[in-house]
C-alpha atoms as a PDB file:
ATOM      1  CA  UNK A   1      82.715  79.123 146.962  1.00  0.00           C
ATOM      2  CA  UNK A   2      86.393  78.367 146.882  1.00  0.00           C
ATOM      3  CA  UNK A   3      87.900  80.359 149.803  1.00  0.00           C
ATOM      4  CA  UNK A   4      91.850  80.204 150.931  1.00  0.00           C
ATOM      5  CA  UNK A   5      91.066  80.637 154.665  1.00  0.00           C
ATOM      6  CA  UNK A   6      88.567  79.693 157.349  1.00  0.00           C
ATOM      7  CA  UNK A   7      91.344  79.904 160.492  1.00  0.00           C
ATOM      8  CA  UNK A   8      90.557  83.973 160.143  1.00  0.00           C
ATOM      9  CA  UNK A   9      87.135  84.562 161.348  1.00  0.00           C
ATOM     10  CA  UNK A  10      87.197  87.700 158.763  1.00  0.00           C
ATOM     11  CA  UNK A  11      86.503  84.942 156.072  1.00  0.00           C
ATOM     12  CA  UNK A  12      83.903  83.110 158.182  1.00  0.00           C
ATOM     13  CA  UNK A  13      81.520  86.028 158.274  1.00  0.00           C
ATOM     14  CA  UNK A  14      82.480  86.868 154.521  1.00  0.00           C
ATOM     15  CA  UNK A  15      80.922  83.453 153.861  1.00  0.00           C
ATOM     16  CA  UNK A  16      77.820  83.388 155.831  1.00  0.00           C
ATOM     17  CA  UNK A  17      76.671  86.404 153.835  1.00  0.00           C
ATOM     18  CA  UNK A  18      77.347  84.676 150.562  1.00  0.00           C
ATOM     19  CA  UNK A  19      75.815  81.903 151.662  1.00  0.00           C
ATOM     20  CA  UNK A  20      71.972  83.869 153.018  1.00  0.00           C
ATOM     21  CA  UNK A  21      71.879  85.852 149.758  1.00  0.00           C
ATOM     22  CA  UNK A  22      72.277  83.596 147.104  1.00  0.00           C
ATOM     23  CA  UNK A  23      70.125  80.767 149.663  1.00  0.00           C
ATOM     24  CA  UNK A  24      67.641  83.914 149.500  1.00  0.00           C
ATOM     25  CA  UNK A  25      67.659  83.680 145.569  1.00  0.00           C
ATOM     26  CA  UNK A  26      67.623  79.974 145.825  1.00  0.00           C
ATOM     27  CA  UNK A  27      71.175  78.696 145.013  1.00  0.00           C
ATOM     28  CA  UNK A  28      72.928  75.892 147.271  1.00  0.00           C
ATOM     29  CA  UNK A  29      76.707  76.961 148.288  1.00  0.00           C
ATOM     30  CA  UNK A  30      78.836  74.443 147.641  1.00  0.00           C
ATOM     31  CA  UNK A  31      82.007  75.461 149.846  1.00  0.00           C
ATOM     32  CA  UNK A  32      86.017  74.267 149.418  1.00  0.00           C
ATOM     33  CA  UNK A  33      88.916  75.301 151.968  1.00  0.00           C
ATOM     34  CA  UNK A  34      92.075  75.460 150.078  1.00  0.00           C
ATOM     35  CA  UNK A  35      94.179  76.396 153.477  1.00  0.00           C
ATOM     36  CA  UNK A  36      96.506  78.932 151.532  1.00  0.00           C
ATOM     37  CA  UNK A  37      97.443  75.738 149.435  1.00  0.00           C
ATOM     38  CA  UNK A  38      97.750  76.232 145.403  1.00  0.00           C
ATOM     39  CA  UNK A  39      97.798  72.385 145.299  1.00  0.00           C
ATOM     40  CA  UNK A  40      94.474  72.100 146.699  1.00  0.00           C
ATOM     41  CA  UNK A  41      92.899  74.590 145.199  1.00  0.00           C
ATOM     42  CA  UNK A  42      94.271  72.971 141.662  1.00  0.00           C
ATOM     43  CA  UNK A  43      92.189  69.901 142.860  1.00  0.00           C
ATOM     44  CA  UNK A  44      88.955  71.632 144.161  1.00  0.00           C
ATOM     45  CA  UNK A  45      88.569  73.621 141.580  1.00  0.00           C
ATOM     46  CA  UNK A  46      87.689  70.496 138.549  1.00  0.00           C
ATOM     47  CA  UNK A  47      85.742  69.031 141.254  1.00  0.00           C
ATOM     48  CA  UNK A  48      83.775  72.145 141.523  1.00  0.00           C
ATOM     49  CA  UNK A  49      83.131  72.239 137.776  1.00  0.00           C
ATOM     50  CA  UNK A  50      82.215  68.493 137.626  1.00  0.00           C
ATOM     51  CA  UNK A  51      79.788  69.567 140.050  1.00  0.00           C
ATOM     52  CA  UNK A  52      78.171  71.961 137.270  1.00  0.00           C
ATOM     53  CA  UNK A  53      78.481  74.696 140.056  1.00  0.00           C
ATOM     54  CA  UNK A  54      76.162  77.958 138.084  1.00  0.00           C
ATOM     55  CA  UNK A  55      78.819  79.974 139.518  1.00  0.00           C
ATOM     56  CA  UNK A  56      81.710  80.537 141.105  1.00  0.00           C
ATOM     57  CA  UNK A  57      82.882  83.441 143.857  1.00  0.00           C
ATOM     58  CA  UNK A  58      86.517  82.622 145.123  1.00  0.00           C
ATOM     59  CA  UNK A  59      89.744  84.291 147.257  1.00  0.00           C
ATOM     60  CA  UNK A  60      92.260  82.509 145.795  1.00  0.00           C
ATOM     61  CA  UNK A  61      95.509  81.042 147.570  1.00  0.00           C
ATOM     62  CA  UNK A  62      98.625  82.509 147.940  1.00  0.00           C
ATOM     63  CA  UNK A  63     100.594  81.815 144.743  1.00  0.00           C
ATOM     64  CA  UNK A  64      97.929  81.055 142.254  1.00  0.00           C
ATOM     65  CA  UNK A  65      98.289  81.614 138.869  1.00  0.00           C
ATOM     66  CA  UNK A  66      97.470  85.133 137.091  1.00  0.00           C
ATOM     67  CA  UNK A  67      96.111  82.735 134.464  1.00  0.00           C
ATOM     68  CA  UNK A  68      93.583  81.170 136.697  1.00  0.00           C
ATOM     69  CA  UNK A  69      90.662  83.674 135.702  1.00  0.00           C
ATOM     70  CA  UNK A  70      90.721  82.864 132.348  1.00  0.00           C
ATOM     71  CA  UNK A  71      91.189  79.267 132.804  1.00  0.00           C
ATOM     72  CA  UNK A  72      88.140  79.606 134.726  1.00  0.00           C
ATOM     73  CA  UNK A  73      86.013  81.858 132.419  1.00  0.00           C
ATOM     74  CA  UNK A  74      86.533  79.284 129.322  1.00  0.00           C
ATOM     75  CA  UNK A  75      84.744  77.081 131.468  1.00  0.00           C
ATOM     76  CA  UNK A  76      82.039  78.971 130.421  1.00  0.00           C
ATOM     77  CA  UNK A  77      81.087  79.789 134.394  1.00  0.00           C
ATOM     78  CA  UNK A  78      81.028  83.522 136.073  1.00  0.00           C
ATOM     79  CA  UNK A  79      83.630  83.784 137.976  1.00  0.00           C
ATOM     80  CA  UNK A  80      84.355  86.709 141.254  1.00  0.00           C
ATOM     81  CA  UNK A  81      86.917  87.542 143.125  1.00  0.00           C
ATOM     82  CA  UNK A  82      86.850  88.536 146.616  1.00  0.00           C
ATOM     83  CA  UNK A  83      89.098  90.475 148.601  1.00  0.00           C
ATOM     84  CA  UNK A  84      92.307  89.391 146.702  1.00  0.00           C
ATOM     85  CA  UNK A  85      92.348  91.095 142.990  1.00  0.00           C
ATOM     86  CA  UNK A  86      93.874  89.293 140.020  1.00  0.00           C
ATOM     87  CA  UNK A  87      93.498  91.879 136.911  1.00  0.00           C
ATOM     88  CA  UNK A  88      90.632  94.678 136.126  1.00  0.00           C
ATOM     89  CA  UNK A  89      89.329  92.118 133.157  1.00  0.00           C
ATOM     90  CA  UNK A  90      87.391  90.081 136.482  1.00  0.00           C
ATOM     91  CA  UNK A  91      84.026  90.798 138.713  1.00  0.00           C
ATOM     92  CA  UNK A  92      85.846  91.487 141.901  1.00  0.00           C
ATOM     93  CA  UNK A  93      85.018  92.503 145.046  1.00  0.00           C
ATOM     94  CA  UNK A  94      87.639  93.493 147.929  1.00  0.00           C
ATOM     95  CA  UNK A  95      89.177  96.685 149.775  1.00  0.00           C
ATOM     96  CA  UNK A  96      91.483  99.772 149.245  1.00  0.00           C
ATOM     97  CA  UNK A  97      93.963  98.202 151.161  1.00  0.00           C
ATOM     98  CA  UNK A  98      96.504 100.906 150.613  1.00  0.00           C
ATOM     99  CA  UNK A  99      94.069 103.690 151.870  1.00  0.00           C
ATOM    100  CA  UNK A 100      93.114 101.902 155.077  1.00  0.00           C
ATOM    101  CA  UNK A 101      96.557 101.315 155.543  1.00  0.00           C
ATOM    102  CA  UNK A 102      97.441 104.795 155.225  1.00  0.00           C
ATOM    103  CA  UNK A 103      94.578 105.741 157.946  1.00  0.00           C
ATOM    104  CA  UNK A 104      95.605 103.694 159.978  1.00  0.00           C
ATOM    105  CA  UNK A 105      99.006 105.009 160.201  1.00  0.00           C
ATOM    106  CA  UNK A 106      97.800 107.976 160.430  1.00  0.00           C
ATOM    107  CA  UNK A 107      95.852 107.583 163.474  1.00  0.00           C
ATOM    108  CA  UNK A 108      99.302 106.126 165.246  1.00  0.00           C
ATOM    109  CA  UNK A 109     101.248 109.195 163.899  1.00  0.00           C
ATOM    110  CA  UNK A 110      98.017 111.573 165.412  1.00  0.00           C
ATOM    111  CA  UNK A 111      98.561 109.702 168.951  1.00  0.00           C
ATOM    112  CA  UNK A 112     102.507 111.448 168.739  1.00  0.00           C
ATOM    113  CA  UNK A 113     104.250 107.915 167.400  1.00  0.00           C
ATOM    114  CA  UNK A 114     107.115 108.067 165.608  1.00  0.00           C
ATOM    115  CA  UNK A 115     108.401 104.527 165.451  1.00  0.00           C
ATOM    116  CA  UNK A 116     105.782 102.771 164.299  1.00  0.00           C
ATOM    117  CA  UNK A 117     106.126  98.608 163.161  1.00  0.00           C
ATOM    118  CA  UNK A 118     104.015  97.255 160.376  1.00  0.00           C
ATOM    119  CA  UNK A 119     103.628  93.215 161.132  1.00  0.00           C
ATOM    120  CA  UNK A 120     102.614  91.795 157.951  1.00  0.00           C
ATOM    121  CA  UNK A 121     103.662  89.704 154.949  1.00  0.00           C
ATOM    122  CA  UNK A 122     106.449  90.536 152.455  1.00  0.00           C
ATOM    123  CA  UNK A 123     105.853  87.697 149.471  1.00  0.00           C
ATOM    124  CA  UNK A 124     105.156  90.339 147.158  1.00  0.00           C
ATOM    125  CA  UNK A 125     101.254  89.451 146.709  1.00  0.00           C
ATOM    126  CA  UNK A 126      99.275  92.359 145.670  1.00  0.00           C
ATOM    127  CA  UNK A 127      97.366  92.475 149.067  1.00  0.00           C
ATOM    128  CA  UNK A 128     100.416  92.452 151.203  1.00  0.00           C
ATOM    129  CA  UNK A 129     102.164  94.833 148.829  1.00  0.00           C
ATOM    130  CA  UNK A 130      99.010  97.283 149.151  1.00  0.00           C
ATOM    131  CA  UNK A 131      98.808  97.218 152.977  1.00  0.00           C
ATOM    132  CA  UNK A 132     102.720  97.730 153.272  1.00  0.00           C
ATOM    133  CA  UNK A 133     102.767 100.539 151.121  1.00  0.00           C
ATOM    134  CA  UNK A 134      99.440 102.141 152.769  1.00  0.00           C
ATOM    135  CA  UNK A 135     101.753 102.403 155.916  1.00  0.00           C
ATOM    136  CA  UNK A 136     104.943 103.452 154.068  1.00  0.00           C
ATOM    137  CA  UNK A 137     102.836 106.528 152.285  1.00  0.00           C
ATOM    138  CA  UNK A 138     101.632 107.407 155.728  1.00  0.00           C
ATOM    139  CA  UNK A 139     104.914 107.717 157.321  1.00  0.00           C
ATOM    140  CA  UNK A 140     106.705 108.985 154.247  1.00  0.00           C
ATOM    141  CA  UNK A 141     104.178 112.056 154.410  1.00  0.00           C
ATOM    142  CA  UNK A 142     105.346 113.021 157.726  1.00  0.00           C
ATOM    143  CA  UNK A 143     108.979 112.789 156.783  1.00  0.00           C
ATOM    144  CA  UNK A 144     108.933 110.016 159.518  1.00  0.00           C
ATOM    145  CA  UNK A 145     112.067 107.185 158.653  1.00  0.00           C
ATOM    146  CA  UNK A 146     110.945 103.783 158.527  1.00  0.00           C
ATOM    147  CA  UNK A 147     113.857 101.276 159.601  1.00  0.00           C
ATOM    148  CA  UNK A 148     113.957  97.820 157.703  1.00  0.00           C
ATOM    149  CA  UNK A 149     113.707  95.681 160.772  1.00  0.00           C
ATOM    150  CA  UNK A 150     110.222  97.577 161.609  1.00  0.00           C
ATOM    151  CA  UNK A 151     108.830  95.934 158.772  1.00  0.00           C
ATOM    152  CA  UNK A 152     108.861  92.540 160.152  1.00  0.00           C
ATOM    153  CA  UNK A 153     108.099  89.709 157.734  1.00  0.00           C
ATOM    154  CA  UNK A 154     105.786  86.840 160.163  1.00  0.00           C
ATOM    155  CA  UNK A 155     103.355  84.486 159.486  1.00  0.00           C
ATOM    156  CA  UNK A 156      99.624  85.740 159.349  1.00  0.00           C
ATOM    157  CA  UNK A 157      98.195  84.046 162.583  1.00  0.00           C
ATOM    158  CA  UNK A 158      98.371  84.928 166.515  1.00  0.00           C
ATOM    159  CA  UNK A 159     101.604  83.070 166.474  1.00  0.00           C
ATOM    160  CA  UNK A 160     102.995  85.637 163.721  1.00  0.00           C
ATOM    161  CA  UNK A 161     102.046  88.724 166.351  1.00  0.00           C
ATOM    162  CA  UNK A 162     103.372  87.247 169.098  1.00  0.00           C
ATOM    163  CA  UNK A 163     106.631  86.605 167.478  1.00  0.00           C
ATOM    164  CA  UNK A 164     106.784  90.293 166.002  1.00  0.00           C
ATOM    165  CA  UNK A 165     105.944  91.524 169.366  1.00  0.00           C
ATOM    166  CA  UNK A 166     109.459  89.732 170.384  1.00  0.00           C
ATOM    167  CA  UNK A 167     111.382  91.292 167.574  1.00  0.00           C
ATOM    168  CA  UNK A 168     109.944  94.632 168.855  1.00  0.00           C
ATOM    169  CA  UNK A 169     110.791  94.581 172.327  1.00  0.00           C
ATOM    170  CA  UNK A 170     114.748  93.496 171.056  1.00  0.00           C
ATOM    171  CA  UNK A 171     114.664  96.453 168.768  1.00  0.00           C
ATOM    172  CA  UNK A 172     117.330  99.737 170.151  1.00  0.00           C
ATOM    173  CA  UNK A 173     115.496 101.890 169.605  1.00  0.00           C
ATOM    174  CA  UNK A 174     112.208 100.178 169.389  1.00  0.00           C
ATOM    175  CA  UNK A 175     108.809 101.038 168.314  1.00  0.00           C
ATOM    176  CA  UNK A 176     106.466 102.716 170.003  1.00  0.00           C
ATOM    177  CA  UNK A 177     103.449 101.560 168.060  1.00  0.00           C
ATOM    178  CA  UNK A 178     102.870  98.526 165.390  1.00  0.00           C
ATOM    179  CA  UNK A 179     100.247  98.169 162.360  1.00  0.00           C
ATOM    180  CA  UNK A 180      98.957  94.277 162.221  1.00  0.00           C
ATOM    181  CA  UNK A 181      98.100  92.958 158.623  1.00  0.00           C
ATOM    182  CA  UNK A 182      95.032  91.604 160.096  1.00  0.00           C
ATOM    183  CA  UNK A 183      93.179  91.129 163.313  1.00  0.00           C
ATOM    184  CA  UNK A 184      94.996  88.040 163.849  1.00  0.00           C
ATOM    185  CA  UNK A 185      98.369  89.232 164.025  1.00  0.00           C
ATOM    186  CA  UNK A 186      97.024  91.803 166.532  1.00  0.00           C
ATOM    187  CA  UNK A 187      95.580  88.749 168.780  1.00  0.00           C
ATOM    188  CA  UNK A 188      98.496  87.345 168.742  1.00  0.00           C
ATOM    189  CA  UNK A 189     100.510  90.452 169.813  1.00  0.00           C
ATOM    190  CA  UNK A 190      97.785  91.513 172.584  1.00  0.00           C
ATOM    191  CA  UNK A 191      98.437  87.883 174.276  1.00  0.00           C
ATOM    192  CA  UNK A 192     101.892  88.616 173.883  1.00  0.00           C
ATOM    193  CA  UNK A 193     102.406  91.996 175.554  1.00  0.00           C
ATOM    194  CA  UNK A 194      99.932  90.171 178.282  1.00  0.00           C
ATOM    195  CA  UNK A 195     102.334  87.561 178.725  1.00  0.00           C
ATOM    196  CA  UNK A 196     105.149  89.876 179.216  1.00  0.00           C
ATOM    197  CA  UNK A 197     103.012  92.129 181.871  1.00  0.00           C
ATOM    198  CA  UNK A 198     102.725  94.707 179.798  1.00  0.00           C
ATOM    199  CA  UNK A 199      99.254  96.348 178.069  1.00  0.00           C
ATOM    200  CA  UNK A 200      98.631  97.600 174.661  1.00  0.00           C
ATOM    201  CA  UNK A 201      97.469 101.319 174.410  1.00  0.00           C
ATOM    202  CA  UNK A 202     100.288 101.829 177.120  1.00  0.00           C
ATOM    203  CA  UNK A 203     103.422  99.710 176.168  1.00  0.00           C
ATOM    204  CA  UNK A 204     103.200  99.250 172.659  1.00  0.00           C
ATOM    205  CA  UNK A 205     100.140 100.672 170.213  1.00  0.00           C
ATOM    206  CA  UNK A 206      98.428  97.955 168.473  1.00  0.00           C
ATOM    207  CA  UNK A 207      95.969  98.901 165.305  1.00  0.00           C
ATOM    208  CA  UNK A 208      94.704  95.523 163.351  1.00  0.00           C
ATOM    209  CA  UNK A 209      92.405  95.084 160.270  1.00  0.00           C
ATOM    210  CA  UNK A 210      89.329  93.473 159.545  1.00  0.00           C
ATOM    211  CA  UNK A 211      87.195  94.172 162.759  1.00  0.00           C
ATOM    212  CA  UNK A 212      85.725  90.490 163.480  1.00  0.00           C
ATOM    213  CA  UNK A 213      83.608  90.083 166.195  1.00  0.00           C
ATOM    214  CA  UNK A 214      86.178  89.221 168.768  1.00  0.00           C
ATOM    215  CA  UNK A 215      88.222  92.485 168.611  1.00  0.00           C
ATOM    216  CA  UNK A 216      85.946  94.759 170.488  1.00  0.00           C
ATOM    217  CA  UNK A 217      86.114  91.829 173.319  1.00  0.00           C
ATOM    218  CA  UNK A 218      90.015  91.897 174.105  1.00  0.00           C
ATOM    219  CA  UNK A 219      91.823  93.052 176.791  1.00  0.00           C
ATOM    220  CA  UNK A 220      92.246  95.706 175.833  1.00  0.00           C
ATOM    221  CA  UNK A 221      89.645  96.178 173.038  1.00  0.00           C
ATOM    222  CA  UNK A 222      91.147  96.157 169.798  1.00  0.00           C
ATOM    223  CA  UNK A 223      91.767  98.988 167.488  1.00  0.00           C
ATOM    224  CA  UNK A 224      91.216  97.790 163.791  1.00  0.00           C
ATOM    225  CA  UNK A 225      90.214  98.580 160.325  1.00  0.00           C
ATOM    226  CA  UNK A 226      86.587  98.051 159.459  1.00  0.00           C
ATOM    227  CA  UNK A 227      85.517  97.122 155.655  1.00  0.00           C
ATOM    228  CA  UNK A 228      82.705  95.228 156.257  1.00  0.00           C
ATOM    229  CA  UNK A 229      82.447  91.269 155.649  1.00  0.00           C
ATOM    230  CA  UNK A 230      78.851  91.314 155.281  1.00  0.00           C
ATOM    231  CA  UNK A 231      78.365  94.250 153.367  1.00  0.00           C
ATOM    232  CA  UNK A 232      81.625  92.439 150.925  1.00  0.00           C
ATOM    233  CA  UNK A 233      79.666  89.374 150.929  1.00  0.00           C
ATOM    234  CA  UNK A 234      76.552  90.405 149.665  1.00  0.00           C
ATOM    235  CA  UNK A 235      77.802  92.662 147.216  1.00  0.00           C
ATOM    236  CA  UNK A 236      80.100  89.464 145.686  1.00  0.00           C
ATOM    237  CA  UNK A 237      77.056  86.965 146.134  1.00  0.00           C
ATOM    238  CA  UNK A 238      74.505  90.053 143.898  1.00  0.00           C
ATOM    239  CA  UNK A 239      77.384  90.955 141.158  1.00  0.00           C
ATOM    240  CA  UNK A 240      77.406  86.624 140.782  1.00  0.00           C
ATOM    241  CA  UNK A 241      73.732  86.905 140.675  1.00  0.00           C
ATOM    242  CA  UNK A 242      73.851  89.321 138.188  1.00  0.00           C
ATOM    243  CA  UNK A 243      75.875  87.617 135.546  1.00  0.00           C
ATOM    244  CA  UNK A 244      73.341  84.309 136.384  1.00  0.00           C
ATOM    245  CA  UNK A 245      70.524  86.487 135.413  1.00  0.00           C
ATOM    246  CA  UNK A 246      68.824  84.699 131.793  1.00  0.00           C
ATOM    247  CA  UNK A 247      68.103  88.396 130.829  1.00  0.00           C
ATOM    248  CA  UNK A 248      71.822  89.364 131.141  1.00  0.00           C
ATOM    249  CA  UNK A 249      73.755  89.475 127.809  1.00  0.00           C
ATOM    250  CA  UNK A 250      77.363  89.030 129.035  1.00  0.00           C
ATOM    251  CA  UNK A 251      78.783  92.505 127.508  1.00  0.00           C
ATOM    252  CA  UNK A 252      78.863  94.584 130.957  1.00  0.00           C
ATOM    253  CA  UNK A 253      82.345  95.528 131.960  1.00  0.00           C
ATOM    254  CA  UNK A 254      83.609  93.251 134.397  1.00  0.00           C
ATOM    255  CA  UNK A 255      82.666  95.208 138.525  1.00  0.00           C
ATOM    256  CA  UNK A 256      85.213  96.129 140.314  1.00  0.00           C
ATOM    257  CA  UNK A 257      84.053  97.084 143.628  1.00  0.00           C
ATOM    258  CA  UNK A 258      86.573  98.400 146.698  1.00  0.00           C
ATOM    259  CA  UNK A 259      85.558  99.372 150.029  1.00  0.00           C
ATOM    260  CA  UNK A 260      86.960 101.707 152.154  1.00  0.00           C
ATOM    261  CA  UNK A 261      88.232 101.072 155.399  1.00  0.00           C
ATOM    262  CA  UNK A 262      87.002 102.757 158.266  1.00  0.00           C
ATOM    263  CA  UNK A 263      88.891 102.701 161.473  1.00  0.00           C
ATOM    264  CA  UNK A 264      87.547 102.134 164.495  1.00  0.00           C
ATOM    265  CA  UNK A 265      89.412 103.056 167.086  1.00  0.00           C
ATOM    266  CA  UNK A 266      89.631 101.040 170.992  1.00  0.00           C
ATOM    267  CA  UNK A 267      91.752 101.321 173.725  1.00  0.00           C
ATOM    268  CA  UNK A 268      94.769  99.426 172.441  1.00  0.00           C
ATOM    269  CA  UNK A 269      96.199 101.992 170.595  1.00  0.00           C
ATOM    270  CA  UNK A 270      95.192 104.820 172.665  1.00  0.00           C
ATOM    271  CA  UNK A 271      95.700 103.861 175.964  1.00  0.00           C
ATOM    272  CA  UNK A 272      92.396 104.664 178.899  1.00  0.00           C
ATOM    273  CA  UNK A 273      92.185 108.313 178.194  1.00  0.00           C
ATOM    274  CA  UNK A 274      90.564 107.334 174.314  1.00  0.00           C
ATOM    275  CA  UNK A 275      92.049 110.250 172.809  1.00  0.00           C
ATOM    276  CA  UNK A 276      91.628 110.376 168.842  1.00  0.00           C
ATOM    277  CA  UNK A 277      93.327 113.396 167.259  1.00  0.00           C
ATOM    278  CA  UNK A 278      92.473 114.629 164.384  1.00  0.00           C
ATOM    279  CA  UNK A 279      93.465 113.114 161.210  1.00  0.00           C
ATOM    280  CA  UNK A 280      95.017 114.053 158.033  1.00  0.00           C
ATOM    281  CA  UNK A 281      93.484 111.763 155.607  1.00  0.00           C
ATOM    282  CA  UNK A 282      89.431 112.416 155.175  1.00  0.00           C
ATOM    283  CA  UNK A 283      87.919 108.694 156.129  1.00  0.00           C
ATOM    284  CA  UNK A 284      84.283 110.058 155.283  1.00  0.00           C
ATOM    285  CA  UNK A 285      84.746 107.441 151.964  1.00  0.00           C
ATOM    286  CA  UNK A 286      83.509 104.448 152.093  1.00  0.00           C
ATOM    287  CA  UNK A 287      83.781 102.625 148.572  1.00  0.00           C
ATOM    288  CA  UNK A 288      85.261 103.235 144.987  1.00  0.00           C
ATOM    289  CA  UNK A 289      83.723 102.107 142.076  1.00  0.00           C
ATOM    290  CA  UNK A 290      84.275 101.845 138.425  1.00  0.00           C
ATOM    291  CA  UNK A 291      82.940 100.961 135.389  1.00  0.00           C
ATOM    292  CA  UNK A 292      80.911  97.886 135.416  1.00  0.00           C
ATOM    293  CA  UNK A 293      79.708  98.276 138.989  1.00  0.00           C
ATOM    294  CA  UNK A 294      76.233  97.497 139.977  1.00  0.00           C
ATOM    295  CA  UNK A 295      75.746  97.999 143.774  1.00  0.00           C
END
């Protein structure tokens, strides 16, 4: 397992369920932290295959290569993806960012928000280009203008929120409500509106994404975007299991496998009352598949 970040707890719980199934189906994980660093995942990733790992599952770093897969497939070992796709010709495993996006803008737009921020990333990644353009669909479908400084390019860590949460607050007018690229920027924007006296739900609307086990225990509880880790996991840990299988003969299309966000929704972007409008995009989906899909 080659994984890009263990500072976001998202990819902590992601890896514990690797590591129980394929322990169940006796493998060893052998584990690398490449810290969003292409350099160190260049060097990890030999060492791995002097290692004569059986497999590999992997979210690569920012910047790698579009030629990586195939680098990695002549190696003659399986390779999958998770949560960050490189190509259709891969086994990969991750979310419909752009839908959960979109519901989650939604839900902001249902509360009666207007000006709503998206804290995120702009380098252009697919990811970040998929969770940015969820939120622009949602607002563009309301006829709802979205002002270049409310997309606010930060760092993906608490520091990132609280230094959107600044950029907010200096904002004429400002924005009533923000959409964090993960849970946490949302952390990080929570402590800030603390620090300032001022609470989410109330002050600003906060909505986050990925749901790890520390956002229902904020102050206030965290709104956020819920794929699954464990569910994500296991499903990348079976489709590597899968291609390890003796009887397999290496012809099935590669999986591509895409949850569906569901949001659940806390008192930081709805304030004490907990009121949750209606929304305009049907959530009741919870995965796409295509050809070459086993789970």
């Amino acid at each position: 397992m080659v994984i890009n970040d263990l500072t976001n707890p998202f990819f902590v719980e992601l890896l514990v369920a690797i590591e129980r199934v394929l322990a169940q189906s006796g493998y060893t994980t052998l584990m690398a932290h490449t810290a969003e660093n292409v350099a160190t995942q260049t060097r990890v990733l030999p060492s791995m295959r002097e290692q004569n790992v059986a497999g590999l599952i992997m979210s690569p770093a920012l910047g790698t290569s579009e030629q990586l897969p195939d680098e990695i497939k002549s190696w003659g070992i399986p390779l999958v993806l998770v949560m960050r796709p490189m190509g259709t010709d891969v086994d990969t495993v991750g979310v419909e960012n752009s839908i959960g996006f979109a519901l989650a803008t939604e839900h902001l737009i249902a509360q009666g928000h207007t000006r709503i921020a998206f804290a995120g990333n702009r380098t252009g990644y697919a990811v970040a280009n998929q969770r940015r353009q969820g939120y622009l669909t949602a607002m563009a479908s309301h006829a709802l203008p979205v002002a270049d400084e409310w997309i606010i390019d930060v760092e993906l860590t608490p520091e990132g929120g609280r230094k959107a949460v600044r950029s907010i607050f200096e904002m004429r007018p400002r924005p009533t409500a923000v959409v964090c690229y993960n849970d946490q920027v949302a952390f990080g924007v929570l402590h800030e509106l603390d620090r300032m006296g001022k609470r989410a739900g109330k002050a600003l609307a906060v909505v986050g994404c990925d749901n790890v086990m520390a956002a229902e225990h904020t102050n206030p509880p965290l709104t956020t975007l819920f794929a699954g880790a464990d569910k994500l996991g296991t499903i990348a840990s079976e489709t590597l299991l899968a291609r390890l299988d003796p009887a397999a003969d290496g012809k099935e299309p590669p999986v591509q496998y895409f949850a569906i966000a569901q949001l659940v929704v806390r008192e930081s972007s709805v304030g004490s009352a907990g009121r949750h409008p209606p929304l305009s995009i049907d959530p009741t989906r919870t995965e796409r598949r295509v050809a070459g899909q086993r789970p």
